[in-house]
Every structure is written in structure tokens, then in C-alpha cells.
PDB file of N, CA and C in Angstrom:
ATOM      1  N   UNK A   1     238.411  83.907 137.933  1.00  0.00           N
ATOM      2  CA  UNK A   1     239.027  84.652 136.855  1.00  0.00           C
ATOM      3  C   UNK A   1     239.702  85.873 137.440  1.00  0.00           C
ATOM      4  N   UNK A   2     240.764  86.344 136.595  1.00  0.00           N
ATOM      5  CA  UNK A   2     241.522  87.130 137.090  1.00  0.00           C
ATOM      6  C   UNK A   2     242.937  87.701 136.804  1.00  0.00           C
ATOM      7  N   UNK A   3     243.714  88.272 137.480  1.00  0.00           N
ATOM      8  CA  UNK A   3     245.230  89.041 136.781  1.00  0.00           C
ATOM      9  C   UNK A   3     246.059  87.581 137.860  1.00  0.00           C
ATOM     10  N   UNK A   4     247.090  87.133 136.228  1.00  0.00           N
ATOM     11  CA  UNK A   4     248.359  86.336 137.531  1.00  0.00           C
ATOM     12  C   UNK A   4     249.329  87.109 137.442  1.00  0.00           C
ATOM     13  N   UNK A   5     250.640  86.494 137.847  1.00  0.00           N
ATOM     14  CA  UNK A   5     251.557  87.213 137.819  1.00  0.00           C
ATOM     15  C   UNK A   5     252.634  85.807 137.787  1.00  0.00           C
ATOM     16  N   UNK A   6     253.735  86.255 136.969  1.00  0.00           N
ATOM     17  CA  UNK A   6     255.159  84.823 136.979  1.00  0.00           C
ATOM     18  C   UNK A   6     256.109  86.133 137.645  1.00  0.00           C
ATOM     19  N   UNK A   7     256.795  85.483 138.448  1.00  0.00           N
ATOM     20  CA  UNK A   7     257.434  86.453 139.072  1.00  0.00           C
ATOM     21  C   UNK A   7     259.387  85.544 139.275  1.00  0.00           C
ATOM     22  N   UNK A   8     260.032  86.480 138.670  1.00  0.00           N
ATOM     23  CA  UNK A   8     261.545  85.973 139.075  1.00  0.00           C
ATOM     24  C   UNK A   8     261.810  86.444 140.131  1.00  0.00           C
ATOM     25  N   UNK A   9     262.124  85.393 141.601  1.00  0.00           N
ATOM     26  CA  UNK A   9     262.540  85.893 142.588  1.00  0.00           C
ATOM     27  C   UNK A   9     264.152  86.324 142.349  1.00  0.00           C
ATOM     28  N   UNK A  10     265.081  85.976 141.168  1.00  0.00           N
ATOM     29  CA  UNK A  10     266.024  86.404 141.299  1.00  0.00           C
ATOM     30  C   UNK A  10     266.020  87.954 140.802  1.00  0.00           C
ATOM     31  N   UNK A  11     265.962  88.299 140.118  1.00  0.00           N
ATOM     32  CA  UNK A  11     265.921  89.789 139.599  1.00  0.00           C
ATOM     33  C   UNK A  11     264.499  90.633 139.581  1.00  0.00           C
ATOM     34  N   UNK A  12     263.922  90.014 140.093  1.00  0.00           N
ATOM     35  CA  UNK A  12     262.573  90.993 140.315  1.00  0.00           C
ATOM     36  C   UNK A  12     261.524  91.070 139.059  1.00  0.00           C
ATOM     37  N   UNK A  13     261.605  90.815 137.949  1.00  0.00           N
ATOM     38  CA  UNK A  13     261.351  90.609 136.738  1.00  0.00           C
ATOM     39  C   UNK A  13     259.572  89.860 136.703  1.00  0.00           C
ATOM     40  N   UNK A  14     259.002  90.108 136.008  1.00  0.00           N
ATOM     41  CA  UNK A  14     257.489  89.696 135.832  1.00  0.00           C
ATOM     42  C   UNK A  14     257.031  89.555 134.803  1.00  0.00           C
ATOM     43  N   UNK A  15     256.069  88.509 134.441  1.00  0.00           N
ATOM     44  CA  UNK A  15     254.914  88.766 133.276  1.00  0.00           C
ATOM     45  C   UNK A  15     253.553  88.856 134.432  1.00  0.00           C
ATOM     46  N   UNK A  16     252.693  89.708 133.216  1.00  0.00           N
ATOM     47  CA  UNK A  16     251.769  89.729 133.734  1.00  0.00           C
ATOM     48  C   UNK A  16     250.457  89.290 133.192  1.00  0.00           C
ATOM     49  N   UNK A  17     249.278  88.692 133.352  1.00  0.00           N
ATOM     50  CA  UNK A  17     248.462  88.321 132.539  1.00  0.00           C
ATOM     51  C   UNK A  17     247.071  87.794 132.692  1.00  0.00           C
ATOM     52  N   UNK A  18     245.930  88.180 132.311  1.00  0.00           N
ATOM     53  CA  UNK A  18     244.874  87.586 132.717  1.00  0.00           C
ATOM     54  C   UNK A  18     243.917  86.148 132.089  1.00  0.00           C
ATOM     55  N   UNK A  19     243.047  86.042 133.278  1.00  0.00           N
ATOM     56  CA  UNK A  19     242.522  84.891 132.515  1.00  0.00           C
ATOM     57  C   UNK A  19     241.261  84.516 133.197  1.00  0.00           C
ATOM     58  N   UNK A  20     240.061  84.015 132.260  1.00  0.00           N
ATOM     59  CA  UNK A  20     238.708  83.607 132.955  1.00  0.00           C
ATOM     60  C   UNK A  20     239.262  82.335 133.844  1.00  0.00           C
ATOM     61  N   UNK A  21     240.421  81.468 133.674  1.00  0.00           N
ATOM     62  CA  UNK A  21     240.161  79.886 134.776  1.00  0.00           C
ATOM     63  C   UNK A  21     241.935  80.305 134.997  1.00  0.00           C
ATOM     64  N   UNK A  22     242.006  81.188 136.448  1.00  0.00           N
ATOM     65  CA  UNK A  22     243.697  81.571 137.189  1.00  0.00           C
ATOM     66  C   UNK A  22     244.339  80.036 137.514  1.00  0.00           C
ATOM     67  N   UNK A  23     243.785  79.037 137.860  1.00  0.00           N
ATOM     68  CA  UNK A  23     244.252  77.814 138.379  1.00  0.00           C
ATOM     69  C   UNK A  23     245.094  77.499 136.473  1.00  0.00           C
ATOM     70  N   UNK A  24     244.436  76.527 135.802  1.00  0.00           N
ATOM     71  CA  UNK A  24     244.573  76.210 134.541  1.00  0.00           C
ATOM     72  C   UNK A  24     245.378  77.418 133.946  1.00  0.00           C
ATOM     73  N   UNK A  25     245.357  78.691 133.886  1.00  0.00           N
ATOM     74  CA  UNK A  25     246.375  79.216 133.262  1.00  0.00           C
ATOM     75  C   UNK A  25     247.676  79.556 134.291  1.00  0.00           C
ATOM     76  N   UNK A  26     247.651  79.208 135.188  1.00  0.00           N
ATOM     77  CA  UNK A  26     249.042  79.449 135.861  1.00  0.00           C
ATOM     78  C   UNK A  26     249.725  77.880 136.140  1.00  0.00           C
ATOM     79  N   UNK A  27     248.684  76.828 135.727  1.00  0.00           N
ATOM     80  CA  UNK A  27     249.548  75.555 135.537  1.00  0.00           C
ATOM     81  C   UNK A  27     249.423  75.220 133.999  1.00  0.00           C
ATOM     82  N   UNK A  28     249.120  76.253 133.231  1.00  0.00           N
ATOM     83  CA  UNK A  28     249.874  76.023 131.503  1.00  0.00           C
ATOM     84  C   UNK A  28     251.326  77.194 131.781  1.00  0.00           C
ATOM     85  N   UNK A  29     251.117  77.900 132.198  1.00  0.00           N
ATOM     86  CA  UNK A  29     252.581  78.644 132.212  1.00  0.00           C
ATOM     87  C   UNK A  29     253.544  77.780 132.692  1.00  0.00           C
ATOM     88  N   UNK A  30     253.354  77.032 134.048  1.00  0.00           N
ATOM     89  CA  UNK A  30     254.220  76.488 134.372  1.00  0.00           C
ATOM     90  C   UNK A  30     254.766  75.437 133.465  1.00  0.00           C
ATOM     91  N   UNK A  31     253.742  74.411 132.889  1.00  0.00           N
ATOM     92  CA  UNK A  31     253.966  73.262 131.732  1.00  0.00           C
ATOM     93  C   UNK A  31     254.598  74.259 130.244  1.00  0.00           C
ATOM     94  N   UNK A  32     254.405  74.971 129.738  1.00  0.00           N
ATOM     95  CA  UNK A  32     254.927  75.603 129.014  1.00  0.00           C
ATOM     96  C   UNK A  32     256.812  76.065 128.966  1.00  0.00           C
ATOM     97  N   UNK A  33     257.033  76.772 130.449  1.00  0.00           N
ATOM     98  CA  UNK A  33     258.153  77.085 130.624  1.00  0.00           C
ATOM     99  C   UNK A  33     258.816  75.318 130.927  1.00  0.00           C
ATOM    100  N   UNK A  34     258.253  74.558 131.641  1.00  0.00           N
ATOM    101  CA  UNK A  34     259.192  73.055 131.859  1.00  0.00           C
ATOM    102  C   UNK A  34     259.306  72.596 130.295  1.00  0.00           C
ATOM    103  N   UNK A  35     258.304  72.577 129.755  1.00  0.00           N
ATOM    104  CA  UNK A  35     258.825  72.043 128.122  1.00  0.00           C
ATOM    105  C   UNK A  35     259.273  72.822 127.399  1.00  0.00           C
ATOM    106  N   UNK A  36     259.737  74.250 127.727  1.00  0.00           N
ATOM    107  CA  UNK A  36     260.698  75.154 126.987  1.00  0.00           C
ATOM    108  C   UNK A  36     259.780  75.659 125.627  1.00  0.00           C
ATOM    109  N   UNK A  37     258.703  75.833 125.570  1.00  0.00           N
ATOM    110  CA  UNK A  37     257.396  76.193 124.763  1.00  0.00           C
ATOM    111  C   UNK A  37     256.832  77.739 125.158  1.00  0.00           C
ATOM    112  N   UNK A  38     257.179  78.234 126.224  1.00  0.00           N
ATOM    113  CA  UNK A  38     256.983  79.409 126.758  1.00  0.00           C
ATOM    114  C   UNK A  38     256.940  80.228 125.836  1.00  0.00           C
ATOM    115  N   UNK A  39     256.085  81.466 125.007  1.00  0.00           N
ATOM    116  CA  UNK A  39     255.533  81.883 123.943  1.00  0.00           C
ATOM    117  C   UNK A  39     256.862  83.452 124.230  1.00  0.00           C
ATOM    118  N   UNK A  40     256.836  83.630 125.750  1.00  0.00           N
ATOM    119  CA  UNK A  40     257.575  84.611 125.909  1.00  0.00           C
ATOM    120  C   UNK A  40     259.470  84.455 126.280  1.00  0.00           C
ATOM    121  N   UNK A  41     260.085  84.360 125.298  1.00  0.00           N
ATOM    122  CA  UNK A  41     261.230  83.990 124.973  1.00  0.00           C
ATOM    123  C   UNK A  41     262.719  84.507 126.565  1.00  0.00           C
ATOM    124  N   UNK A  42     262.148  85.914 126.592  1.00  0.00           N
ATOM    125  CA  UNK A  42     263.150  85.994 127.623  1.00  0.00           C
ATOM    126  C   UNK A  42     262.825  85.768 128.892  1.00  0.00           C
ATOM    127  N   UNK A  43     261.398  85.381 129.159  1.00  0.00           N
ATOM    128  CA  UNK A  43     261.251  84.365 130.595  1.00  0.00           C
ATOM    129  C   UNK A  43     261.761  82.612 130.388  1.00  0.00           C
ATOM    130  N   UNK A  44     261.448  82.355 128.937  1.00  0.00           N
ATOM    131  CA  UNK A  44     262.239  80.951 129.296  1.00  0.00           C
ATOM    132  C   UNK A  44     263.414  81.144 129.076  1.00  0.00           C
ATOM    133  N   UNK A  45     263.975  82.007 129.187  1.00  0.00           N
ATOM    134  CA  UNK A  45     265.864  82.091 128.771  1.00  0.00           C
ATOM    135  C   UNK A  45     265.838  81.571 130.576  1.00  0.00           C
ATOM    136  N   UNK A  46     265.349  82.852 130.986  1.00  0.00           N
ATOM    137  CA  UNK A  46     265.846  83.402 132.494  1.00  0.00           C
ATOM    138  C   UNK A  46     265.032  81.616 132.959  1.00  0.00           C
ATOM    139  N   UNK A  47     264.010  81.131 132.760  1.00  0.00           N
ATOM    140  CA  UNK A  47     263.847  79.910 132.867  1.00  0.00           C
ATOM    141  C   UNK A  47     264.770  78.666 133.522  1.00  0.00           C
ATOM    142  N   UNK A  48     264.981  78.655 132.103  1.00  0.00           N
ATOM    143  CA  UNK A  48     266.610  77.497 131.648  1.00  0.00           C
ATOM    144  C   UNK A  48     267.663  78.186 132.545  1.00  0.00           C
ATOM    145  N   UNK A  49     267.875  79.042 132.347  1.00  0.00           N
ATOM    146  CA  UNK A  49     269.313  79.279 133.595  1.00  0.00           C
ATOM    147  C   UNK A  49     268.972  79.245 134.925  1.00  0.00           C
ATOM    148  N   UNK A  50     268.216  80.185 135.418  1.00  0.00           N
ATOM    149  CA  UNK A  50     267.828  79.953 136.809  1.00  0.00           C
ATOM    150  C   UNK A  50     266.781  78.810 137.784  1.00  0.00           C
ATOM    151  N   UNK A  51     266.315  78.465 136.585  1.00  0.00           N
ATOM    152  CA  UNK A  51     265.482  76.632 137.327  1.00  0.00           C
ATOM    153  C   UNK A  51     264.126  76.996 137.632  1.00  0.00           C
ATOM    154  N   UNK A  52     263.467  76.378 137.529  1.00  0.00           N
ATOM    155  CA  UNK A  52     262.148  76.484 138.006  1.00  0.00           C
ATOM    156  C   UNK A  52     261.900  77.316 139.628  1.00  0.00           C
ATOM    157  N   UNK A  53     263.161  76.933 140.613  1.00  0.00           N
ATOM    158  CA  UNK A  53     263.124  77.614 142.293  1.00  0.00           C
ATOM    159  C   UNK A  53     263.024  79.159 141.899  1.00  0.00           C
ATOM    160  N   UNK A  54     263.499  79.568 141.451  1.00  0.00           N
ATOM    161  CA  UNK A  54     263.831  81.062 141.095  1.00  0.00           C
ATOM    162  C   UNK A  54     262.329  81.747 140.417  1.00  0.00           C
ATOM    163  N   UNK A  55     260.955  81.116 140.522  1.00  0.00           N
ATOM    164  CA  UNK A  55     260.061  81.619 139.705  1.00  0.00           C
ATOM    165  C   UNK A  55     258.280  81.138 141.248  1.00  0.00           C
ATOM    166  N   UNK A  56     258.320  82.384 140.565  1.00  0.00           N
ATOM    167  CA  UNK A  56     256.673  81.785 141.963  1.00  0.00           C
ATOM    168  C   UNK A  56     255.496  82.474 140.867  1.00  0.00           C
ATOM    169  N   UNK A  57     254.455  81.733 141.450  1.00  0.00           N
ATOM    170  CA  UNK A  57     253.524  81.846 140.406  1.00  0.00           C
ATOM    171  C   UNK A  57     252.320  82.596 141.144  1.00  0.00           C
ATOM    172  N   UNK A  58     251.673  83.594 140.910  1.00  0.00           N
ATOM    173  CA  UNK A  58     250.893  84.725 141.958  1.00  0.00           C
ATOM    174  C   UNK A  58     249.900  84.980 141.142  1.00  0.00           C
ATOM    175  N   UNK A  59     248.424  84.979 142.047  1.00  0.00           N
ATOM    176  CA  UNK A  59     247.020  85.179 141.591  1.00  0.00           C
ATOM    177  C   UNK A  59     247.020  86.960 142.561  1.00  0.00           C
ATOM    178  N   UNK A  60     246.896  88.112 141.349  1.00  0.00           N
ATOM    179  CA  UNK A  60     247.270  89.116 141.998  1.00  0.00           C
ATOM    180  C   UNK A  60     245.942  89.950 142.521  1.00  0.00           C
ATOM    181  N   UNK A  61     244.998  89.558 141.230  1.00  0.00           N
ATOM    182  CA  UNK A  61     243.456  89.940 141.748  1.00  0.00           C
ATOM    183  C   UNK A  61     242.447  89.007 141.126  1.00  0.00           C
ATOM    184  N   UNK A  62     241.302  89.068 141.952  1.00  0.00           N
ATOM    185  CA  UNK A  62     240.080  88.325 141.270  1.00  0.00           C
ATOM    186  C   UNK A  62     238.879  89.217 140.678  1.00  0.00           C
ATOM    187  N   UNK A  63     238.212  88.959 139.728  1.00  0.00           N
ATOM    188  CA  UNK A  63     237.058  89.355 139.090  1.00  0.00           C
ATOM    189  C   UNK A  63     235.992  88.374 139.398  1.00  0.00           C
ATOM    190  N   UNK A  64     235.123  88.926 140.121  1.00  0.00           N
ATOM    191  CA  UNK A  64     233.671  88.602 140.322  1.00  0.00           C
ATOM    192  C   UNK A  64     232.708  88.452 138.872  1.00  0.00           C
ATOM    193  N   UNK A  65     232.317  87.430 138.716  1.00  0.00           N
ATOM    194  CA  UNK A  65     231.564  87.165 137.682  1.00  0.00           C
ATOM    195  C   UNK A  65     229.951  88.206 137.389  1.00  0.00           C
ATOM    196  N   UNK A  66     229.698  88.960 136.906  1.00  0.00           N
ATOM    197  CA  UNK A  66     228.203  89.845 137.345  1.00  0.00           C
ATOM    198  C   UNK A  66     227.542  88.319 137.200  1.00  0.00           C
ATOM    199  N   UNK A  67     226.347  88.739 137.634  1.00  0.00           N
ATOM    200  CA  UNK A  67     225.063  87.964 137.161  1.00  0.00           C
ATOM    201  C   UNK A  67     224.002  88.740 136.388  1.00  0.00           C
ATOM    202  N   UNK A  68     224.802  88.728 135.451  1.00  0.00           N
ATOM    203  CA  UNK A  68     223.961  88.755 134.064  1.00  0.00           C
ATOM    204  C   UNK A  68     223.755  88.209 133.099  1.00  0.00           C
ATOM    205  N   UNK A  69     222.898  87.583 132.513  1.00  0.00           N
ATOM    206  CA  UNK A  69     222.576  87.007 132.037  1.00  0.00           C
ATOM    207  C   UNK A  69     223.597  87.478 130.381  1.00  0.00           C
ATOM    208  N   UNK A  70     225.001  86.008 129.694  1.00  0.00           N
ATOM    209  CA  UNK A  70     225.548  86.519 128.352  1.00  0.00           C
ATOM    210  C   UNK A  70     226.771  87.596 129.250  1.00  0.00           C
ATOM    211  N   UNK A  71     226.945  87.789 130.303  1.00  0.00           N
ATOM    212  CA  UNK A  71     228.235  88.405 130.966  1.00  0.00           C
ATOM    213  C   UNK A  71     229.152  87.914 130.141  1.00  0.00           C
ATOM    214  N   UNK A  72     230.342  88.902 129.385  1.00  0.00           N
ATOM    215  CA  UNK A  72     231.870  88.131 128.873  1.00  0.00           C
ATOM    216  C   UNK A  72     232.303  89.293 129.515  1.00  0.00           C
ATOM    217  N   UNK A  73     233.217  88.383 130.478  1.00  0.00           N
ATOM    218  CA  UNK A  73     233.950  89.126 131.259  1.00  0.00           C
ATOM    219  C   UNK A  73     235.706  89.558 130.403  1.00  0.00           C
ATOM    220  N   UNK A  74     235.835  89.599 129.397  1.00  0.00           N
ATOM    221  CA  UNK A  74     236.894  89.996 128.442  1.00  0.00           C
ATOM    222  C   UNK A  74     237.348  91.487 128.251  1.00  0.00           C
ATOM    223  N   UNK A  75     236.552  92.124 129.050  1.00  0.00           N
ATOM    224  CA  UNK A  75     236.263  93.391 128.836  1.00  0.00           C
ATOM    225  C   UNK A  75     237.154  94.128 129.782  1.00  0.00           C
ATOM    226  N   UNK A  76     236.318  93.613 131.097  1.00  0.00           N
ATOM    227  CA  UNK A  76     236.407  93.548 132.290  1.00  0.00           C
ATOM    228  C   UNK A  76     238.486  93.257 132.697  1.00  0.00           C
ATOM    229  N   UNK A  77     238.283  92.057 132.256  1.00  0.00           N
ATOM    230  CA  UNK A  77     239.811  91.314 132.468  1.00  0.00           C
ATOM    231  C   UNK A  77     240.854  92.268 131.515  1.00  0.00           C
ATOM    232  N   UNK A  78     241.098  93.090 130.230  1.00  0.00           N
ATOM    233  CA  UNK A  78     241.669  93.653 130.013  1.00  0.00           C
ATOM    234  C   UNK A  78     242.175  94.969 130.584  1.00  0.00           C
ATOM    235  N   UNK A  79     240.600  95.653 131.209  1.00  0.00           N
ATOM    236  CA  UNK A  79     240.737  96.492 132.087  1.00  0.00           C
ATOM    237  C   UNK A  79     241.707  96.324 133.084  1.00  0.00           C
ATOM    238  N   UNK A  80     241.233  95.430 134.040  1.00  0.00           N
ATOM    239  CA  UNK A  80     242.073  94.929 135.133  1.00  0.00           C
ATOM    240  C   UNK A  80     243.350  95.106 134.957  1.00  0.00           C
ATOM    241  N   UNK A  81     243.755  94.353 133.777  1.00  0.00           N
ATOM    242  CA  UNK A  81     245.118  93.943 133.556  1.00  0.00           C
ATOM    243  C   UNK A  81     245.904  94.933 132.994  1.00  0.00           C
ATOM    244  N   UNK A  82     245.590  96.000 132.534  1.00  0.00           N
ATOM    245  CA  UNK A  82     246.021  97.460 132.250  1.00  0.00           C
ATOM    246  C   UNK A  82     246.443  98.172 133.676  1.00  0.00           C
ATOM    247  N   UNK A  83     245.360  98.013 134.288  1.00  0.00           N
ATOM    248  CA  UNK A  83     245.843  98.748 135.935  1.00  0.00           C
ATOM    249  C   UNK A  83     247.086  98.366 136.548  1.00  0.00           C
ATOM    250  N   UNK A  84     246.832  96.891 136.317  1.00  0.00           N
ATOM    251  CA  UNK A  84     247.955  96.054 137.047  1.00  0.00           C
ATOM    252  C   UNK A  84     248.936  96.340 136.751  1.00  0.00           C
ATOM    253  N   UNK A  85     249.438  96.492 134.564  1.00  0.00           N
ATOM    254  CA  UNK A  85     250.305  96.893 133.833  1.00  0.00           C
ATOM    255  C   UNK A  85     250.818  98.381 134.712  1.00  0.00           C
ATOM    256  N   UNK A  86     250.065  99.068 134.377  1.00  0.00           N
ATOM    257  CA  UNK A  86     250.287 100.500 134.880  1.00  0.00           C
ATOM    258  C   UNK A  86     250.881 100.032 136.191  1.00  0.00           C
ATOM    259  N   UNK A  87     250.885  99.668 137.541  1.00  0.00           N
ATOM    260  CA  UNK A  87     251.028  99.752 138.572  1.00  0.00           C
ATOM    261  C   UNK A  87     252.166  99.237 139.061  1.00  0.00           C
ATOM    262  N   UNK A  88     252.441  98.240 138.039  1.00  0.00           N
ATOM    263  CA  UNK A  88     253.409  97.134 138.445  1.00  0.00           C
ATOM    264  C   UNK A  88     255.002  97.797 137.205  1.00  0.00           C
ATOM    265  N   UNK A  89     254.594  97.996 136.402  1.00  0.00           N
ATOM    266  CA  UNK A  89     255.105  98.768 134.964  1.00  0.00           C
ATOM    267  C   UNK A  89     256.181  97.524 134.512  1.00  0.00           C
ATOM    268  N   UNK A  90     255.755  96.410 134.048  1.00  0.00           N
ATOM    269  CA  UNK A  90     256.891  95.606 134.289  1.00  0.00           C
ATOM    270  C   UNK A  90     257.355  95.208 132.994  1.00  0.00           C
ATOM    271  N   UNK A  91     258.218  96.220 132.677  1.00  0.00           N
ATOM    272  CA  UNK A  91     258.478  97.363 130.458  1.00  0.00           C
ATOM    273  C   UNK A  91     260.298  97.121 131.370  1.00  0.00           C
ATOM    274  N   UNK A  92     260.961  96.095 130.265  1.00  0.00           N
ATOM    275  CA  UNK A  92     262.653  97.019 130.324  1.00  0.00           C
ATOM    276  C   UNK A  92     262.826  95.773 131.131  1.00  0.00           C
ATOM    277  N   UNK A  93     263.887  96.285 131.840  1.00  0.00           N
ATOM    278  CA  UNK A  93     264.365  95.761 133.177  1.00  0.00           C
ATOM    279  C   UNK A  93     264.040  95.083 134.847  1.00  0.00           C
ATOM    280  N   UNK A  94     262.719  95.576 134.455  1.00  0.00           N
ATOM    281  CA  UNK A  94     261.291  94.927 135.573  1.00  0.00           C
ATOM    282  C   UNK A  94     260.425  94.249 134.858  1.00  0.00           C
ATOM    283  N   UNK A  95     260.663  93.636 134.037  1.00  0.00           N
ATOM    284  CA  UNK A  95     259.648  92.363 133.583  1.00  0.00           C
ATOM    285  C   UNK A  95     260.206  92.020 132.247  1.00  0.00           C
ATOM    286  N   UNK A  96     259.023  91.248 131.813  1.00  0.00           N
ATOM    287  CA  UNK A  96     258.992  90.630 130.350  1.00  0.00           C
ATOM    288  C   UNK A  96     257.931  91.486 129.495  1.00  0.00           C
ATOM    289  N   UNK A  97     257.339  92.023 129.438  1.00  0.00           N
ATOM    290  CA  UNK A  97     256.741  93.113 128.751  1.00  0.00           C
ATOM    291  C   UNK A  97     257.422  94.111 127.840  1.00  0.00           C
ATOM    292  N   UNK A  98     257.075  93.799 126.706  1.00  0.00           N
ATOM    293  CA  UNK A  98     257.695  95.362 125.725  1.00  0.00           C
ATOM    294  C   UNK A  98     256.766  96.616 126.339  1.00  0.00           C
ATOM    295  N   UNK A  99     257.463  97.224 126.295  1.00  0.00           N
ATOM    296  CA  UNK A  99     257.110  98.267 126.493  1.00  0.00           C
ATOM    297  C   UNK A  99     255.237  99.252 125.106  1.00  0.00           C
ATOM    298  N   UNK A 100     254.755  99.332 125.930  1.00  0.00           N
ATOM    299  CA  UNK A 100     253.644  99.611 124.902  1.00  0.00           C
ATOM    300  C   UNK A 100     253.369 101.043 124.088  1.00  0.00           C
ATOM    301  N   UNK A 101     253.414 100.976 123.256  1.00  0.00           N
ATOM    302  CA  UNK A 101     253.940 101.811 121.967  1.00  0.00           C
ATOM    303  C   UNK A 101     252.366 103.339 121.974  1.00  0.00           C
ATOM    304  N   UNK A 102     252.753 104.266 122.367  1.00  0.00           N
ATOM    305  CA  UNK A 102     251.982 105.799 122.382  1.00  0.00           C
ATOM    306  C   UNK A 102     251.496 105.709 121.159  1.00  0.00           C
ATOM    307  N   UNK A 103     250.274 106.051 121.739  1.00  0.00           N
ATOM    308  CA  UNK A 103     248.683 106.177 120.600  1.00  0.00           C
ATOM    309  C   UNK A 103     248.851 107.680 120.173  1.00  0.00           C
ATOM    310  N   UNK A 104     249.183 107.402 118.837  1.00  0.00           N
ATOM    311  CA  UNK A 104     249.379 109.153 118.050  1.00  0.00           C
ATOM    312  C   UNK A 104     248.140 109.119 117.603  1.00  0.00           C
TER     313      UNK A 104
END
């Protein structure tokens, strides 16, 4: 389990996203974007025009399972994936991410 990453080698562009099983969710992204089902609209645009070559698919970190007994690591994985957000910032013109809206 862990943060992936879809990455456009043509423009630099990213989603970012976590998941308890990284194998199975980075081969539903891929089956998703080939059947044009992709939930996130302007990665399958950039998809359909630039081809499947133009896209690499990246396991960016892993989460260690505790051993505790009832562990949901959901907690954990949002965390993660906030850092990553923050680090990577991939809002606008560097990714597929809206930009996330200030807590008044």
C-alpha cells in the first residue's frame, strides 16, 4: 500500500493518488484510461492525444502495515498523500489536480 503517481512524460503533468493494493490500482488506471473511463477528464484528453507512450505509471512511496491488531491504514494513506500533494503541488499546469480550496 501506498502513494502512485500517472505521470505525462510529455508536459510534466501528474495525478496523484493512494491506495491499500499499488499493483491493482495502477493497473485499473491504466484499464480505465485504455477504455476512455478515466474518472479524471483532462488526463484522458491528454490520454487520447498523446497515446498511452507518453504516460509512466510510478509507485512513489510505501506504507508499512503496523501490526496491530483492526490497523486501517486510511488514515495513514491520506496523510501520506497530502505530503506528496504538498511536495509535488501538481494544482494548474503541473498536474491534474484542482487546486484545493483554503479552510476559512
Amino acid at each position: 500500500m501506498g502513494i502512485y503517481r500517472v505521470r505525462n512524460t510529455t508536459n510534466g503533468k501528474c495525478l496523484i493518488g493512494s491506495s491499500v493494493d499499488l499493483p491493482a490500482m495502477l493497473n485499473r488506471q491504466q484499464a480505465q484510461l485504455r477504455f476512455g473511463a478515466h474518472p479524471n477528464r483532462a488526463l484522458q484528453q491528454d490520454w487520447q492525444v498523446l497515446g498511452p507512450e507518453a504516460f509512466v505509471f510510478e509507485v512513489l512511496d510505501e506504507l508499512m502495515a503496523k501490526d496491530e491488531p483492526g490497523y486501517d491504514p486510511a488514515a495513514d494513506l491520506r496523510v501520506l498523500e497530502a505530503l506528496w500533494l504538498e511536495k509535488l503541488t501538481p494544482f494548474a499546469d503541473r498536474g491534474y489536480h484542482e487546486r484545493p480550496k483554503p479552510i476559512v
